[in-house]
Each structure stands twice: as structure tokens, then as C-alpha cells.
N, C-alpha and C. Protein backbone atom coordinates (compact mmCIF):
# COMPACT_ATOMS: atom_id res chain seq x y z
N UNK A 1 -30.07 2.36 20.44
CA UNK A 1 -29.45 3.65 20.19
C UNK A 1 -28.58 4.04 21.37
N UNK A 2 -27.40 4.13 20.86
CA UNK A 2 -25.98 4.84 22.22
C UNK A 2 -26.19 6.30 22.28
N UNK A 3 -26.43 6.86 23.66
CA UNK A 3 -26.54 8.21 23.53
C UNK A 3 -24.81 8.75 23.71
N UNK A 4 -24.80 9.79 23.34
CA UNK A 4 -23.25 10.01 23.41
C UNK A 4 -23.06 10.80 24.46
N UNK A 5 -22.14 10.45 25.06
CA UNK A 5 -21.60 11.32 26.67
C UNK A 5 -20.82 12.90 26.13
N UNK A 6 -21.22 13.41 26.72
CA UNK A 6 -20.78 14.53 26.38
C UNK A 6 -20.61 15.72 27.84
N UNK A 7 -18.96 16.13 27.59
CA UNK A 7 -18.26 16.49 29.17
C UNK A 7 -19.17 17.44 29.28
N UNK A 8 -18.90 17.94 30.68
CA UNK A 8 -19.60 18.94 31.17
C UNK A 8 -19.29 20.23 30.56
N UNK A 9 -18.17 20.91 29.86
CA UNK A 9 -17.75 21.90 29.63
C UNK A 9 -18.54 21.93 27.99
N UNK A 10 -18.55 20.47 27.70
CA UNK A 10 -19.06 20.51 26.20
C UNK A 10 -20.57 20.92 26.15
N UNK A 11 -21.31 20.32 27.35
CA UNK A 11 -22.85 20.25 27.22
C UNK A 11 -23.11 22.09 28.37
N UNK A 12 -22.32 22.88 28.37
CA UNK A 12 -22.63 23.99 29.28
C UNK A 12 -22.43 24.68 27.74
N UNK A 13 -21.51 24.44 26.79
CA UNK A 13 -21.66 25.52 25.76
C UNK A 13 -22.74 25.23 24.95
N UNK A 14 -23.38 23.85 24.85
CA UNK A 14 -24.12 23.69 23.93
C UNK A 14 -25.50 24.10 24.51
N UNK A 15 -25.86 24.13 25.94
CA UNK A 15 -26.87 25.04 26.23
C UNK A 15 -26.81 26.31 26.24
N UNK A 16 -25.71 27.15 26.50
CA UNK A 16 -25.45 28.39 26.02
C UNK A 16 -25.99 28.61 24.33
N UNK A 17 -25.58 27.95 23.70
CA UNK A 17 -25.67 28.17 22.29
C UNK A 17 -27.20 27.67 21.97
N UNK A 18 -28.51 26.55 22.70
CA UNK A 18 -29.67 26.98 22.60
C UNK A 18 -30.36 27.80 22.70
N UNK A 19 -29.92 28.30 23.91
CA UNK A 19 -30.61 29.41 24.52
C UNK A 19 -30.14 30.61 23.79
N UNK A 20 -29.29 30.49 22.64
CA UNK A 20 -29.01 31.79 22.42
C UNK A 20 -29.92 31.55 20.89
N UNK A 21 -31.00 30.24 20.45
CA UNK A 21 -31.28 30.13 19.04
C UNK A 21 -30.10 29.26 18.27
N UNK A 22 -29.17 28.77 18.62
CA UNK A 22 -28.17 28.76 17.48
C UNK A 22 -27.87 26.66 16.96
N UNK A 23 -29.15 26.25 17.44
CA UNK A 23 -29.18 24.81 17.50
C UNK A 23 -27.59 24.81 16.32
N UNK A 24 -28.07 24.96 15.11
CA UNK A 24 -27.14 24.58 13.89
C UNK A 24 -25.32 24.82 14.25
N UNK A 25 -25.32 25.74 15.23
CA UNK A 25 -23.77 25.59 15.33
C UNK A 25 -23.43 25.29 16.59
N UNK A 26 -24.32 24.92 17.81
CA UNK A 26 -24.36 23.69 18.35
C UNK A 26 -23.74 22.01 18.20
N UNK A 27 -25.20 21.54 17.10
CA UNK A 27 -24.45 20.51 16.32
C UNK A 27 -22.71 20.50 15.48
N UNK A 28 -22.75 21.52 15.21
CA UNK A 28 -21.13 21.90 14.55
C UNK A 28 -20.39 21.71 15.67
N UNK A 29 -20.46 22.70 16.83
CA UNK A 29 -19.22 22.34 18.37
C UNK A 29 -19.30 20.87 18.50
N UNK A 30 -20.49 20.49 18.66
CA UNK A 30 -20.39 18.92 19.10
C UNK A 30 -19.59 18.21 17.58
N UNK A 31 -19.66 18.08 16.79
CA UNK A 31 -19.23 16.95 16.05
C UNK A 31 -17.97 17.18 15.72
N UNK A 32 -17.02 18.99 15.87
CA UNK A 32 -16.20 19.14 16.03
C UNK A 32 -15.05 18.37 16.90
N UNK A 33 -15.77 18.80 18.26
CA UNK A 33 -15.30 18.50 19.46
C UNK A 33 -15.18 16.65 19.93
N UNK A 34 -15.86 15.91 19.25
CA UNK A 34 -16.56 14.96 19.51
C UNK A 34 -16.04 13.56 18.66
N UNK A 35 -15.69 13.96 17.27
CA UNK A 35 -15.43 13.63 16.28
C UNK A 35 -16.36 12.51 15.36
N UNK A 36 -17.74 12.59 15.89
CA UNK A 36 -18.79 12.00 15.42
C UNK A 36 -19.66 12.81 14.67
N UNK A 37 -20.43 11.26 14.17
CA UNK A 37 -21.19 11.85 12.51
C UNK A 37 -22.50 12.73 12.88
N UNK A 38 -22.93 13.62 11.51
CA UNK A 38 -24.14 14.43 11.89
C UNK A 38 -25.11 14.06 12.52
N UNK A 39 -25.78 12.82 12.22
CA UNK A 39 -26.79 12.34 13.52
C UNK A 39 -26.51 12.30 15.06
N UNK A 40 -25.58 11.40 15.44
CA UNK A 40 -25.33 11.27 16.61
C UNK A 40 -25.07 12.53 17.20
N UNK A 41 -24.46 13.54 16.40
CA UNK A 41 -24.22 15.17 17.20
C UNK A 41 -25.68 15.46 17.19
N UNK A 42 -26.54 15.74 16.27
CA UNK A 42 -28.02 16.06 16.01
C UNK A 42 -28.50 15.59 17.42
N UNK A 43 -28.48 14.00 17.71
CA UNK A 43 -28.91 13.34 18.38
C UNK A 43 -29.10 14.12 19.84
N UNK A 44 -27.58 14.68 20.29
CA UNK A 44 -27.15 14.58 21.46
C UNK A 44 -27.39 15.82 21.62
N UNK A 45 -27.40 17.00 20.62
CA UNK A 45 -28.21 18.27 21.07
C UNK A 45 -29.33 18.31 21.28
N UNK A 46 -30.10 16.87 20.14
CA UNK A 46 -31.71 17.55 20.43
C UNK A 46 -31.99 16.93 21.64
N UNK A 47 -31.41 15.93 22.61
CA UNK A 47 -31.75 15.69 23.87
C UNK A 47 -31.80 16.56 24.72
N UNK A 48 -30.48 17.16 24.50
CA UNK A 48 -30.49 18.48 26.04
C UNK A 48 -31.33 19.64 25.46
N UNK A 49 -31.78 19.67 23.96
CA UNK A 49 -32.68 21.14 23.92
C UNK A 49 -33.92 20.23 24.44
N UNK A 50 -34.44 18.87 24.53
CA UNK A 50 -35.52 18.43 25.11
C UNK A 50 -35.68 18.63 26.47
N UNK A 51 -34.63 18.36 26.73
CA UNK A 51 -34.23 18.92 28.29
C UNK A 51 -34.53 20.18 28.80
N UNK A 52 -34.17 21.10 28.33
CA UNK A 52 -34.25 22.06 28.36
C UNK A 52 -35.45 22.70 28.38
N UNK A 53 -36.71 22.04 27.81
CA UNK A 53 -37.89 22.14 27.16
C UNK A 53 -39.05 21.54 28.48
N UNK A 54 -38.18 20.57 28.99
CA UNK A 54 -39.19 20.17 29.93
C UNK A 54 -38.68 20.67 31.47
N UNK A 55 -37.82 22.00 31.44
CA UNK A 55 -37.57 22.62 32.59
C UNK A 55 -38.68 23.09 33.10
């Protein structure tokens, strides 16, 4: 499994947007921004909300 790199400006909104509850349009910025399929965006949020989890 390739984790997907994701810039710094991309992964500062997508913790903004956990922390605010909003996983589902999270995944939307990322696959927007990203131009990859629903898993791999799924993928790459639910890492940093794991992240996030084991602060």
C-alpha cells in the first residue's frame, strides 16, 4: 500500500477540518486537490486523524 504525500498546506487544512468534525469534506479537499480515488483520499485522512489520535 502507497501512502499518498500530501503538501503541507494540504495536510494543515485537513487537520483543521478534523478537528472541526468534518472527516467527510476532508476526504472531498483531498481528492479534489489531489486528483485521486475515494480510498486513497479516505486512506490519507484516516492516517493523520490516527495521528492526531495518538497525540
Amino acid at each position: 500500500m502507497t501512502t499518498l504525500k500530501l503538501s503541507s498546506e494540504l495536510r494543515r487544512k485537513v487537520i483543521e477540518l478534523l478537528k472541526q468534525n468534518r472527516k467527510v469534506e476532508a476526504v472531498k479537499v483531498v481528492r479534489e486537490t489531489t486528483h485521486t480515488g475515494l480510498k486513497e483520499s479516505k486512506d490519507a485522512v484516516d492516517n493523520i486523524f490516527e495521528e492526531l489520535q495518538n497525540k
